[in-house]
N, C-alpha and C. Protein backbone atom coordinates (compact mmCIF):
# COMPACT_ATOMS: atom_id res chain seq x y z
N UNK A 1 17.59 -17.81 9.48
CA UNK A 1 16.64 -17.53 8.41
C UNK A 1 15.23 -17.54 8.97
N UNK A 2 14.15 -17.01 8.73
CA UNK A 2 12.76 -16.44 9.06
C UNK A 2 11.97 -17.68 8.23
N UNK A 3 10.63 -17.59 8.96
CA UNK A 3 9.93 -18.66 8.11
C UNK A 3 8.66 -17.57 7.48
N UNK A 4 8.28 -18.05 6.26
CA UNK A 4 7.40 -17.87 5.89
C UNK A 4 5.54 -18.37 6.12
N UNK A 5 4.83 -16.92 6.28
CA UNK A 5 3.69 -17.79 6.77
C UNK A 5 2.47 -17.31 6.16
N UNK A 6 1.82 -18.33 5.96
CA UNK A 6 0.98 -17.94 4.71
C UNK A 6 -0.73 -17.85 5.29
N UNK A 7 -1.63 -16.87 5.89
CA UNK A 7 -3.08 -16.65 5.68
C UNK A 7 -3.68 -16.86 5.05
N UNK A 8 -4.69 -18.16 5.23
CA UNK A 8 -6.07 -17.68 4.04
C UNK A 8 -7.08 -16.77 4.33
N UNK A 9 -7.68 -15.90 3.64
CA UNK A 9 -9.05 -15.42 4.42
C UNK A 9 -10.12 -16.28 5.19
N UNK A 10 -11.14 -15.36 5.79
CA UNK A 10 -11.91 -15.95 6.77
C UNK A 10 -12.91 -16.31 5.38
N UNK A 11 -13.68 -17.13 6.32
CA UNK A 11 -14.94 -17.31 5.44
C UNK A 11 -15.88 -16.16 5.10
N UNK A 12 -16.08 -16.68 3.51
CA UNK A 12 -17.14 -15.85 2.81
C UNK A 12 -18.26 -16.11 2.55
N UNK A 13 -19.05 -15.93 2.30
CA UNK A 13 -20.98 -16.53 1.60
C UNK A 13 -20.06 -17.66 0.39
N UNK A 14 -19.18 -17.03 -0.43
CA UNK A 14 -19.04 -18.11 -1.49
C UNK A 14 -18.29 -18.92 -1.15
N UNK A 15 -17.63 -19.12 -0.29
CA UNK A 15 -16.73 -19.65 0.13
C UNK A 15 -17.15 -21.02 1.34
N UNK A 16 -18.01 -20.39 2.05
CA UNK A 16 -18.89 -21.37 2.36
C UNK A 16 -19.90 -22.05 1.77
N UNK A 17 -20.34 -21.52 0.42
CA UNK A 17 -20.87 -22.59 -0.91
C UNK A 17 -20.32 -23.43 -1.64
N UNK A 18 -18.97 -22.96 -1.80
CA UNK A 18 -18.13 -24.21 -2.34
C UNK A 18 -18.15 -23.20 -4.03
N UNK A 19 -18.16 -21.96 -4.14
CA UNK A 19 -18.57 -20.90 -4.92
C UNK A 19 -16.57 -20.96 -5.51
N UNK A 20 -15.99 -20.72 -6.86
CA UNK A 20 -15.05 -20.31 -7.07
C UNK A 20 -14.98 -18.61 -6.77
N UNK A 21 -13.97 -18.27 -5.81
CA UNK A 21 -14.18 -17.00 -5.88
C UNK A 21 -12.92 -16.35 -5.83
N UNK A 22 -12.89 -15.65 -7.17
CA UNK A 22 -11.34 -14.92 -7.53
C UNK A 22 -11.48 -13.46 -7.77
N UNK A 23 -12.12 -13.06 -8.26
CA UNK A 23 -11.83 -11.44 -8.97
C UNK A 23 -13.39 -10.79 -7.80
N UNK A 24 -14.07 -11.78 -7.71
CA UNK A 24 -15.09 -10.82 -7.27
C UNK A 24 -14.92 -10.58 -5.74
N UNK A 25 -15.10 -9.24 -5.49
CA UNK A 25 -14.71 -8.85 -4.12
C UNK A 25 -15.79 -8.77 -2.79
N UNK A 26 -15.62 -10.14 -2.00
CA UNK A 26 -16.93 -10.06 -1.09
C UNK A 26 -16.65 -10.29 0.55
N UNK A 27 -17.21 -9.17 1.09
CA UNK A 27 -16.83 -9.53 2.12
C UNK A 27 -16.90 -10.30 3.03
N UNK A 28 -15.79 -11.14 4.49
CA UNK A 28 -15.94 -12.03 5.11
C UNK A 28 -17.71 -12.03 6.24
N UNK A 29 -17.90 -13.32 6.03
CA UNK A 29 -19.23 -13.69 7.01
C UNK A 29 -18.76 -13.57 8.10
N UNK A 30 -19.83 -13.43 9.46
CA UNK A 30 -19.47 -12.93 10.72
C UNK A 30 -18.54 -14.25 11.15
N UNK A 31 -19.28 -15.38 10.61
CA UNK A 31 -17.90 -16.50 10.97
C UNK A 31 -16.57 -16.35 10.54
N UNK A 32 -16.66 -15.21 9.49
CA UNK A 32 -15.57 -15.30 9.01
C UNK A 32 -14.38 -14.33 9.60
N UNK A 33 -15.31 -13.42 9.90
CA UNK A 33 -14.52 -12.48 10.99
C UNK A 33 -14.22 -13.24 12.40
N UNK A 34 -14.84 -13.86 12.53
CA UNK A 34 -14.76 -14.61 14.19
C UNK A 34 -13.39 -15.22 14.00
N UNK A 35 -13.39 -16.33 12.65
CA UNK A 35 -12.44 -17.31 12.67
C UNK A 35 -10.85 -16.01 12.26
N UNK A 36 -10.56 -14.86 11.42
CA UNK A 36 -9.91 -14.11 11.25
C UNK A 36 -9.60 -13.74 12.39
N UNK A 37 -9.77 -13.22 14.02
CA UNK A 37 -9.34 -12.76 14.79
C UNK A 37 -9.04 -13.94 15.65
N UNK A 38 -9.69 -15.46 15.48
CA UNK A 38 -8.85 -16.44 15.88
C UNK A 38 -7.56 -16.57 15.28
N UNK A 39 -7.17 -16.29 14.36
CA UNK A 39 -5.97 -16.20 13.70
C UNK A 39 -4.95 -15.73 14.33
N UNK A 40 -5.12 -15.13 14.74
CA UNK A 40 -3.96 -13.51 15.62
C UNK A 40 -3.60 -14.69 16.99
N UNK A 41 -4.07 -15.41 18.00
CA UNK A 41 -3.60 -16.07 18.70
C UNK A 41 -3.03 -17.80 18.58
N UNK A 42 -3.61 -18.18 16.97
CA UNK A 42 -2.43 -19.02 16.83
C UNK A 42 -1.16 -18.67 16.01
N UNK A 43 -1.15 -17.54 15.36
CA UNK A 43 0.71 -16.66 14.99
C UNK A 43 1.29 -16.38 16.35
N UNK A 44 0.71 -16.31 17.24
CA UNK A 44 1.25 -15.77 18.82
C UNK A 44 2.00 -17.41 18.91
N UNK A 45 1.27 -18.38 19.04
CA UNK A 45 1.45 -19.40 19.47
C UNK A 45 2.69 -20.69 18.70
N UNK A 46 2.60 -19.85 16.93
CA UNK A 46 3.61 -20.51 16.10
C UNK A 46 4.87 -19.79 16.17
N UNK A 47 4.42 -18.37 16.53
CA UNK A 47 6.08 -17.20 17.49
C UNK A 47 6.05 -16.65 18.21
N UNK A 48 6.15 -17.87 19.10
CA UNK A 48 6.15 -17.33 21.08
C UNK A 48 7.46 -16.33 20.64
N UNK A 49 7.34 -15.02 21.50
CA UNK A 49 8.77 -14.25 21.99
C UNK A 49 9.29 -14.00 20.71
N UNK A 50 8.76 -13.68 19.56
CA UNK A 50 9.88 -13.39 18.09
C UNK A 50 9.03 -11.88 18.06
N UNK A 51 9.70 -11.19 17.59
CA UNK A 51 9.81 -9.70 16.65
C UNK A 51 8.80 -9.84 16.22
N UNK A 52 8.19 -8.40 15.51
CA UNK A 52 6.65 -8.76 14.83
C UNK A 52 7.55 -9.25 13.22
N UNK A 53 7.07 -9.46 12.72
CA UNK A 53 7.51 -9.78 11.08
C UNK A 53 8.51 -9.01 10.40
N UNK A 54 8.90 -9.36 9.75
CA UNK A 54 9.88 -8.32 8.92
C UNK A 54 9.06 -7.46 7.91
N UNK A 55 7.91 -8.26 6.71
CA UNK A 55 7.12 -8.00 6.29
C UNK A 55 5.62 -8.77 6.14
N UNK A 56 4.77 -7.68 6.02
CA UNK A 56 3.72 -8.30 6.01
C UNK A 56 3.17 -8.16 4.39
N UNK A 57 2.88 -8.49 3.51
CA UNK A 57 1.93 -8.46 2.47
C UNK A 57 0.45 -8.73 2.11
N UNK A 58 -0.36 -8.12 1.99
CA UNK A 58 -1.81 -8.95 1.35
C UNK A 58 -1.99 -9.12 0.01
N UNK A 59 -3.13 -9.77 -0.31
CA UNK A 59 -3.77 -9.49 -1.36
C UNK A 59 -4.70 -8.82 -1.47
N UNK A 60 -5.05 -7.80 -2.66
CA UNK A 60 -5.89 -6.57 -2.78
C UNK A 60 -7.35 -6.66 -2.08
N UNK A 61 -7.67 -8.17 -1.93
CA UNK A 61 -9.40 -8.46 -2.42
C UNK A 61 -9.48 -8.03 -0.31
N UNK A 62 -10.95 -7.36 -0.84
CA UNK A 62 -11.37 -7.01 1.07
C UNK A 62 -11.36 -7.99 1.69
N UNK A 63 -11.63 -8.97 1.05
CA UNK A 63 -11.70 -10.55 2.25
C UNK A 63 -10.33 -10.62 2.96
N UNK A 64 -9.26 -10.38 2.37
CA UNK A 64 -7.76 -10.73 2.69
C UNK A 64 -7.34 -9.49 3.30
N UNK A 65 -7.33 -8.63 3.14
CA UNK A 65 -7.16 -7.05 4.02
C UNK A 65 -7.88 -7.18 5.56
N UNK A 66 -9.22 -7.49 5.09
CA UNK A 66 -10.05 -7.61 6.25
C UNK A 66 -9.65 -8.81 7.41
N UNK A 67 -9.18 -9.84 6.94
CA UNK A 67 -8.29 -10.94 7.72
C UNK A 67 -7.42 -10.41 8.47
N UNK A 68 -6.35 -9.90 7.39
CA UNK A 68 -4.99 -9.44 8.09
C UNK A 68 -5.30 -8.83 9.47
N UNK A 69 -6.30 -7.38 9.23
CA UNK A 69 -6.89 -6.09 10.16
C UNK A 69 -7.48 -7.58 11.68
N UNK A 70 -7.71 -7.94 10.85
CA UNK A 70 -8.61 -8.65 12.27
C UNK A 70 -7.69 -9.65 13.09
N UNK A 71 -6.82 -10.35 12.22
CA UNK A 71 -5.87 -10.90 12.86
C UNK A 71 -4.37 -10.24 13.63
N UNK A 72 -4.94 -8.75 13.82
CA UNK A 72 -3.51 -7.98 14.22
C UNK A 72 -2.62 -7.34 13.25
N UNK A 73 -2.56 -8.29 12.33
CA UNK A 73 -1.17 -7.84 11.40
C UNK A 73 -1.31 -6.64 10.87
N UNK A 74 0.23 -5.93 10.87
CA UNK A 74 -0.03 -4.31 10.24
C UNK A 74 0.83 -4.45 9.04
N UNK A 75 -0.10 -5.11 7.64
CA UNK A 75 0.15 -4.96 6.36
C UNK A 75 1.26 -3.61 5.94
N UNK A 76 2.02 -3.92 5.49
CA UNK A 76 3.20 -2.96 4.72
C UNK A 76 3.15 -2.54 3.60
N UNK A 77 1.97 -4.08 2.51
CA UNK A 77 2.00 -3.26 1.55
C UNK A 77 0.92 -4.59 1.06
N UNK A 78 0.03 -4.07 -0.23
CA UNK A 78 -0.91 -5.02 -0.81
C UNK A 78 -0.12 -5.03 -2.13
N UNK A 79 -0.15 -6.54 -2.77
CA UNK A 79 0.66 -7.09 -3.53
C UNK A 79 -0.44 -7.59 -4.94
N UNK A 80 -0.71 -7.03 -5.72
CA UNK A 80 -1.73 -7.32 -6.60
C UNK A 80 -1.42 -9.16 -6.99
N UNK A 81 -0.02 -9.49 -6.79
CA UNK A 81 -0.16 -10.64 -7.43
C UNK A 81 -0.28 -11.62 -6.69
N UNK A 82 -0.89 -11.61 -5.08
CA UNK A 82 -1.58 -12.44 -4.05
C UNK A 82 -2.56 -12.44 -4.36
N UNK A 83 -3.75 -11.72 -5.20
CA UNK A 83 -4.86 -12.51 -5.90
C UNK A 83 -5.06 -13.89 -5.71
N UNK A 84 -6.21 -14.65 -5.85
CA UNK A 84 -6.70 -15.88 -6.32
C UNK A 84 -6.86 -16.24 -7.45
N UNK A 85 -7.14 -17.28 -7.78
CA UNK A 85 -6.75 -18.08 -9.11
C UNK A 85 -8.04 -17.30 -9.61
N UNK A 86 -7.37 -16.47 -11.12
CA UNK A 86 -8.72 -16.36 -11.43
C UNK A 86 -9.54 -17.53 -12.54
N UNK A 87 -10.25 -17.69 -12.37
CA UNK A 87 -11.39 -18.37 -12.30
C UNK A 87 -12.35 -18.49 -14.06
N UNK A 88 -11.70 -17.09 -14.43
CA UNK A 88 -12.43 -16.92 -15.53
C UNK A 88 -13.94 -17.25 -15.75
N UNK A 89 -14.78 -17.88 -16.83
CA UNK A 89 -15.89 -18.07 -17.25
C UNK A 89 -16.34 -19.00 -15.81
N UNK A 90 -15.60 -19.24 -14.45
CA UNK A 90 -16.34 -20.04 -13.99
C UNK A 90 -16.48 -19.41 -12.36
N UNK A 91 -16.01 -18.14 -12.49
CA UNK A 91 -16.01 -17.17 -11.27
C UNK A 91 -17.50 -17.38 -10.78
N UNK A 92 -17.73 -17.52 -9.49
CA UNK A 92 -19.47 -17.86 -8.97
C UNK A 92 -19.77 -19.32 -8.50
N UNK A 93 -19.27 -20.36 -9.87
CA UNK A 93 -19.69 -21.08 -10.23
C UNK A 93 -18.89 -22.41 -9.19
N UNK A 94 -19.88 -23.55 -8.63
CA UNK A 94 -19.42 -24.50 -8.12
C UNK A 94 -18.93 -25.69 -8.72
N UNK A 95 -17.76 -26.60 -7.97
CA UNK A 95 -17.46 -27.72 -9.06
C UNK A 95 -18.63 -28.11 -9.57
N UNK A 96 -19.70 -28.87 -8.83
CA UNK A 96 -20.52 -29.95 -9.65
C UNK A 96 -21.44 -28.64 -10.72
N UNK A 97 -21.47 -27.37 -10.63
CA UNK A 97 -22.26 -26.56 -11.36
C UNK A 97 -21.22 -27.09 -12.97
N UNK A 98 -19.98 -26.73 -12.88
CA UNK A 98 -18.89 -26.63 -13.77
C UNK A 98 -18.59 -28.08 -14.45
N UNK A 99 -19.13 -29.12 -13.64
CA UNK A 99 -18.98 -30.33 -14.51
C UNK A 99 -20.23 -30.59 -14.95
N UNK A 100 -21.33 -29.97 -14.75
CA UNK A 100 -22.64 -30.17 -15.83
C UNK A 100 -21.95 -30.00 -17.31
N UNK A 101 -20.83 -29.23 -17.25
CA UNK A 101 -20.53 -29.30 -18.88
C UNK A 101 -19.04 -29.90 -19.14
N UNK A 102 -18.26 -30.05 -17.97
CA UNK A 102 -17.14 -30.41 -18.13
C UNK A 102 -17.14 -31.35 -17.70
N UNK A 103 -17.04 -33.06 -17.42
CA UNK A 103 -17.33 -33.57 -16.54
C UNK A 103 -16.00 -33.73 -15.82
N UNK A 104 -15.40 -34.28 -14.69
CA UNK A 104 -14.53 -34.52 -14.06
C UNK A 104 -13.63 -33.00 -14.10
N UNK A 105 -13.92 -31.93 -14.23
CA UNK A 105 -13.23 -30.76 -14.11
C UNK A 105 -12.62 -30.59 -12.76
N UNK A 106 -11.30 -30.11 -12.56
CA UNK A 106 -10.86 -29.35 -11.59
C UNK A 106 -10.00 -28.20 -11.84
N UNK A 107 -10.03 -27.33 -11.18
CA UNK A 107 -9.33 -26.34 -11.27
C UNK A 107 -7.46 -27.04 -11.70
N UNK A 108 -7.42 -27.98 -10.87
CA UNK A 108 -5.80 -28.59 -11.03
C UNK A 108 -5.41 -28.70 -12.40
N UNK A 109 -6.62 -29.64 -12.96
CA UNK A 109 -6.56 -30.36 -14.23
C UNK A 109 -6.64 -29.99 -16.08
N UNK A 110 -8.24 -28.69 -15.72
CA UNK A 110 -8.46 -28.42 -16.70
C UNK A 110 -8.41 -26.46 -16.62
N UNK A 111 -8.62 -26.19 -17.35
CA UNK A 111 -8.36 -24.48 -17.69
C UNK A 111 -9.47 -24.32 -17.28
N UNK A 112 -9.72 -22.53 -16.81
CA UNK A 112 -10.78 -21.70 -16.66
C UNK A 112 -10.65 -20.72 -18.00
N UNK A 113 -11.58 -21.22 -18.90
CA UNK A 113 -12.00 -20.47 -19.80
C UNK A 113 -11.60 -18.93 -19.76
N UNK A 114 -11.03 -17.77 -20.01
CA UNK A 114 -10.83 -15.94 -20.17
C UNK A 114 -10.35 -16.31 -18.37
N UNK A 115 -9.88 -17.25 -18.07
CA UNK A 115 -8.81 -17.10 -16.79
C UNK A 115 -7.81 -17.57 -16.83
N UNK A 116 -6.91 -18.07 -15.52
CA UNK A 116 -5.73 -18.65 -15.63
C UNK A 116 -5.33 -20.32 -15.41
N UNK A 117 -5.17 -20.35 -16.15
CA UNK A 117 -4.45 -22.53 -15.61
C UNK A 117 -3.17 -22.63 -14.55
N UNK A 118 -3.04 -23.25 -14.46
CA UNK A 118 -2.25 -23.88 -13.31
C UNK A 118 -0.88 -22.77 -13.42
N UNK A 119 -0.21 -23.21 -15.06
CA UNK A 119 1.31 -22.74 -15.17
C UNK A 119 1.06 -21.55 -14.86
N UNK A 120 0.12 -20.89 -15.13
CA UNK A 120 0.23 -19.14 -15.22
C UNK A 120 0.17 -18.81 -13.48
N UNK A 121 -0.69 -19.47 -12.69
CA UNK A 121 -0.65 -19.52 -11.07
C UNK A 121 0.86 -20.00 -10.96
N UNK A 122 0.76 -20.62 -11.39
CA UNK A 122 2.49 -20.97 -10.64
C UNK A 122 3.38 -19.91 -10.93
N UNK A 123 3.65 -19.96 -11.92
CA UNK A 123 4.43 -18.37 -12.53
C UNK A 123 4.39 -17.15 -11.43
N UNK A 124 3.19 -17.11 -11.27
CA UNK A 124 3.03 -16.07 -10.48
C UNK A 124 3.43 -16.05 -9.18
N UNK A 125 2.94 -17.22 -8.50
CA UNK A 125 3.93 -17.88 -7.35
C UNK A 125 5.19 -17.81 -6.80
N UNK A 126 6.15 -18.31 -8.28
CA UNK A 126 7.10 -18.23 -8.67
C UNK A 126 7.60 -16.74 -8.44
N UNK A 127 7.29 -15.80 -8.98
CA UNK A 127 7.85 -14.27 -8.84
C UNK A 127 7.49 -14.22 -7.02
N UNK A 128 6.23 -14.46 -6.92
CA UNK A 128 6.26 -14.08 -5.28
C UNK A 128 7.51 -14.34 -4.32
N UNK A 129 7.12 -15.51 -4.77
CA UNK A 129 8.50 -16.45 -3.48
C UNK A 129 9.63 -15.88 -3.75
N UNK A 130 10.37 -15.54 -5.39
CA UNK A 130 11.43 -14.95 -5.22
C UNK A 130 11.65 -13.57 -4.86
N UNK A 131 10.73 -12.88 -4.89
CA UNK A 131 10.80 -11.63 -4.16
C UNK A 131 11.26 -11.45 -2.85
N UNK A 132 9.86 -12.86 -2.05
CA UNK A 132 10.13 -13.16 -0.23
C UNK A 132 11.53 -13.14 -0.18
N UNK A 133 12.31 -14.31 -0.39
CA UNK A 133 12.85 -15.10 -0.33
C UNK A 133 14.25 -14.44 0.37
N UNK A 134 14.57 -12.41 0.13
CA UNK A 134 15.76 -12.19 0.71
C UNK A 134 15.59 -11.25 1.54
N UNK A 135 13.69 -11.26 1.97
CA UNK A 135 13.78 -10.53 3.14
C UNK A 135 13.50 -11.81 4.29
N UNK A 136 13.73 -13.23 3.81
CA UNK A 136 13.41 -14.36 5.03
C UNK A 136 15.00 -14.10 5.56
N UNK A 137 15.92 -13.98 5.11
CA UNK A 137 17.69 -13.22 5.73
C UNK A 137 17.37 -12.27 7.26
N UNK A 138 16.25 -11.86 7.50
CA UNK A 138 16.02 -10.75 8.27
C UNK A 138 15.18 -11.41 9.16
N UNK A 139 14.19 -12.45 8.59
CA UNK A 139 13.10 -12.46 9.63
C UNK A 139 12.26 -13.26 8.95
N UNK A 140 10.45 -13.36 9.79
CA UNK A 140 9.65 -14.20 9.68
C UNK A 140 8.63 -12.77 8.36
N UNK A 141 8.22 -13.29 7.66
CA UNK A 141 7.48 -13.05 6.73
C UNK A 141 6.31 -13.65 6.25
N UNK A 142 5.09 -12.46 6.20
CA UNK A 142 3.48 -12.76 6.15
C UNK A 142 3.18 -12.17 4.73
N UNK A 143 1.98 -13.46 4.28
CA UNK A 143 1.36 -13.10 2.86
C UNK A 143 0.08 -13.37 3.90
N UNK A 144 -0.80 -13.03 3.25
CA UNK A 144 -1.87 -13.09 3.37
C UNK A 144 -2.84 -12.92 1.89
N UNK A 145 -3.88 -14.65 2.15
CA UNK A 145 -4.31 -14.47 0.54
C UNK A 145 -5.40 -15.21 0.86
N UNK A 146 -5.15 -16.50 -0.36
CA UNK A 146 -6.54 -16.95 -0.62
C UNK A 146 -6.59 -18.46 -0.60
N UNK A 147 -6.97 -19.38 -0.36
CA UNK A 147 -6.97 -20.45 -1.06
C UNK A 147 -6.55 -21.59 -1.84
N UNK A 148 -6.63 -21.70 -2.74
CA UNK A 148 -5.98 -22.14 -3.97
C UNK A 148 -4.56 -21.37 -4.43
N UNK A 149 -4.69 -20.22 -4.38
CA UNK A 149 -2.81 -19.62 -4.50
C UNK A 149 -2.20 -20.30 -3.42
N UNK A 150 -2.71 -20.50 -2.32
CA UNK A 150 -1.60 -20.37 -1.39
C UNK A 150 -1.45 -21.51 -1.54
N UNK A 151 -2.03 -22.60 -1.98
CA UNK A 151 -2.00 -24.13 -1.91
C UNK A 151 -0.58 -24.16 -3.16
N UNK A 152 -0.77 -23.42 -3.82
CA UNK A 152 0.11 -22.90 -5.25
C UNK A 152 1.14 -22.96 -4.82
N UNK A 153 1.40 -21.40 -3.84
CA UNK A 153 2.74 -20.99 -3.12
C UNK A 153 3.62 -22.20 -2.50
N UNK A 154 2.58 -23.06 -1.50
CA UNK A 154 3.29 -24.13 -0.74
C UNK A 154 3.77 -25.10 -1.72
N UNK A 155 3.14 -25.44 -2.81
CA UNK A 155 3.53 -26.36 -3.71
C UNK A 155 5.07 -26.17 -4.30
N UNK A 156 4.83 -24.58 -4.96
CA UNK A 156 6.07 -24.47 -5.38
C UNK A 156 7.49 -24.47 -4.48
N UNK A 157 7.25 -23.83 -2.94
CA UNK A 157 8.32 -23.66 -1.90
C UNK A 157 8.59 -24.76 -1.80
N UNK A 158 8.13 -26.01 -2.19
CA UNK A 158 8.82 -26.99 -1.79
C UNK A 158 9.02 -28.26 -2.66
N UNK A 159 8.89 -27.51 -4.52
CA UNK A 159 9.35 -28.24 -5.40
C UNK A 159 8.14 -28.84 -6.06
N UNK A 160 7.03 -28.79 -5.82
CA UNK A 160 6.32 -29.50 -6.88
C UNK A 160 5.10 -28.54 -7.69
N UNK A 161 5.21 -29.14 -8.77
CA UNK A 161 4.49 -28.30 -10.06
C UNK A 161 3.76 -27.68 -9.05
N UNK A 162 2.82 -26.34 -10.06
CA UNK A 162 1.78 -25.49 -9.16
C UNK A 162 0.67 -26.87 -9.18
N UNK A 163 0.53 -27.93 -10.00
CA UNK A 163 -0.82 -28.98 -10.13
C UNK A 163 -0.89 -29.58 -8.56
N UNK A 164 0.54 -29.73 -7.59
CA UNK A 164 0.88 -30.33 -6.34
C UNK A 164 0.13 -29.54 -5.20
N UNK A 165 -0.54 -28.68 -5.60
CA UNK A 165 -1.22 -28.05 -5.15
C UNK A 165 -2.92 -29.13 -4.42
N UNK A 166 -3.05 -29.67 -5.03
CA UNK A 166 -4.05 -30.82 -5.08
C UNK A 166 -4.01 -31.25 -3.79
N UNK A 167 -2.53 -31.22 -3.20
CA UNK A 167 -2.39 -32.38 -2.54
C UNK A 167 -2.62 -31.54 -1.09
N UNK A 168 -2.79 -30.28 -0.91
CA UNK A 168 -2.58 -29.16 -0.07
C UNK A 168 -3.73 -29.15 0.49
N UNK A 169 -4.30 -28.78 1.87
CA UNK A 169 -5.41 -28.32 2.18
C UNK A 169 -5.38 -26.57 2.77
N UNK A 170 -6.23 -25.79 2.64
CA UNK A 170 -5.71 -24.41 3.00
C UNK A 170 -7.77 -23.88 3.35
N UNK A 171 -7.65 -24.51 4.93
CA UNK A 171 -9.16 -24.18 4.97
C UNK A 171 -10.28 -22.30 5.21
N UNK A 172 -10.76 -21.89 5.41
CA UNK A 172 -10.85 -20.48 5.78
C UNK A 172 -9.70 -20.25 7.11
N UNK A 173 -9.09 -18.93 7.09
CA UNK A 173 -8.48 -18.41 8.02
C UNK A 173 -7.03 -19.13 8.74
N UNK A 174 -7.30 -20.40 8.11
CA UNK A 174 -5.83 -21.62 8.11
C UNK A 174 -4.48 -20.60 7.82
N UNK A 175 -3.40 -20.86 8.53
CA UNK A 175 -2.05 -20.98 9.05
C UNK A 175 -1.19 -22.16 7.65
N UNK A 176 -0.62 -21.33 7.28
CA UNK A 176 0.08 -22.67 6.73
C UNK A 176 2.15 -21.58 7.20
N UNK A 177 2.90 -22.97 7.85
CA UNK A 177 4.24 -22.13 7.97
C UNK A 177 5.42 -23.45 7.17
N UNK A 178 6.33 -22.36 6.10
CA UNK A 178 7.09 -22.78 5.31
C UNK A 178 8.42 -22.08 5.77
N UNK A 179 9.15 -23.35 6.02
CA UNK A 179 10.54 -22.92 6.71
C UNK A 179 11.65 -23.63 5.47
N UNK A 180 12.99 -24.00 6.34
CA UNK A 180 14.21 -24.04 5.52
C UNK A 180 14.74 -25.26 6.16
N UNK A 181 15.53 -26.15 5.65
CA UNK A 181 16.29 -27.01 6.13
C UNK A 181 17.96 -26.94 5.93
N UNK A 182 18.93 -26.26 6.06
CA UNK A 182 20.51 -26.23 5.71
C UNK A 182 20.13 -25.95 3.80
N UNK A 183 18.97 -24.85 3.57
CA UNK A 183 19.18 -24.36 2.34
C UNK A 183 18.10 -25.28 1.50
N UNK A 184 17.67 -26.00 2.14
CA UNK A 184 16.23 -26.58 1.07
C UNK A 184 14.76 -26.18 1.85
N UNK A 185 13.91 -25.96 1.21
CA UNK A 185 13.21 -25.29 1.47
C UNK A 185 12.06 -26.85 2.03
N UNK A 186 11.20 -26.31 3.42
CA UNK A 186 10.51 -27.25 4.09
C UNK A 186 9.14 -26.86 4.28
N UNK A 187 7.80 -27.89 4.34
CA UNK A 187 6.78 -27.18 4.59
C UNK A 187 6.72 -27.73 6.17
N UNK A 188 6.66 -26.58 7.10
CA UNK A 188 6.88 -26.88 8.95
C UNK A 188 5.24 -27.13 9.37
N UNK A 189 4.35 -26.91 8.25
CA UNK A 189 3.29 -26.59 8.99
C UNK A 189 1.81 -26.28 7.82
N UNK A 190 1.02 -27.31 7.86
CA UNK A 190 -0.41 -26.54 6.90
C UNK A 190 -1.39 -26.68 7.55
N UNK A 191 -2.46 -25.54 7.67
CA UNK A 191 -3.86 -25.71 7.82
C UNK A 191 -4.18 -25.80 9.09
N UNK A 192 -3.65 -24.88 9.87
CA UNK A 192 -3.58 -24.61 11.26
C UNK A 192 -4.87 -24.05 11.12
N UNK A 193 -5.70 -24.30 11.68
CA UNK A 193 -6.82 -23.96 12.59
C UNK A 193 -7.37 -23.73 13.55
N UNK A 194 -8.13 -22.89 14.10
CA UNK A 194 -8.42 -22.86 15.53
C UNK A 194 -10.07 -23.32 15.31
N UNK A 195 -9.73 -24.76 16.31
CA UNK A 195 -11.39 -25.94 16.22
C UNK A 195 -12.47 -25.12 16.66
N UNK A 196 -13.41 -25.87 15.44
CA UNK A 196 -14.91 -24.58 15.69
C UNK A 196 -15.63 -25.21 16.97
């Protein structure tokens, strides 16, 4: 069985503000491209001597296309529902901006106003992984996304609510690899980085 391996994008302007950034489409900072083509030699390094992928997927937004391109990978197909959490009324907006009115808000905890809460990310998750799940029969398999989904994705591959997500770290351009144990599903690996 193939492991699954999950991209975040490189860094963005909002992303290096600590900015929620879901629907709006911005492209990666030169760090962010730097750290994206560091990417490409630690997948070399997590599959010495394996096949290129079976599939590759992105998400629509240029930050995550632009990753993939820079990290080597030759995307097969963009997957609208690798999106980021959207964000709703708080797209832009930083935690401590968002607890001037909410106090103790997190994305985990409380809703984004005309966006999505946790269950609806998970849900979505949920369809992803079962889609993956019978081309990992063939091989190693690439998403490439964002953030907070992917913290989502790992949560659910390995049984806990999309809220277990909390417990995840998924920094710019981070590696996260989700394998199998005799049919239960394992996380092998999060937040691979290459040190600045």
């Amino acid at each position: 069985m193939g492991r699954l391996f999950l991209l975040r994008h490189g860094q963005t302007e909002w992303s290096q503000n600590g900015r929620h950034t879901g629907r709006t489409d911005i492209p990666l900072t030169e760090r962010g491209r730097e750290l994206a083509a560091a990417a490409a030699p630690t997948l070399a390094a997590l599959r010495p001597d394996a096949p290129p992928p079976v599939r590759v997927l992105s998400s629509p937004r240029r930050r995550a296309r632009e990753t993939a391109e820079l990290a080597g990978l030759r995307v097969d197909a963009v997957d609208e529902r690798l999106h980021e959490w959207d964000y709703g009324d708080y797209e832009g907006l930083t935690t401590p901006q968002i607890r001037e009115t909410v106090p103790d808000w997190t994305v985990w905890t409380h809703p984004c106003p005309h966006g999505e809460d946790a269950a609806a990310v998970g849900a979505r998750a949920d369809a992803v992984l079962a889609d993956v799940r019978p081309w990992l029969a063939e091989g190693d398999v690439v998403l490439v996304g964002h953030g907070h989904f992917s913290r989502v994705l790992i949560a659910r591959w390995i049984g806990l609510p999309a809220t277990g997500g909390v417990h995840i770290a998924m920094d710019p351009a981070a590696w996260a690899v989700l394998g199998d144990e005799r049919g239960v599903p394992r996380l092998d690996a999060v937040n691979l980085v290459v040190p600045s």
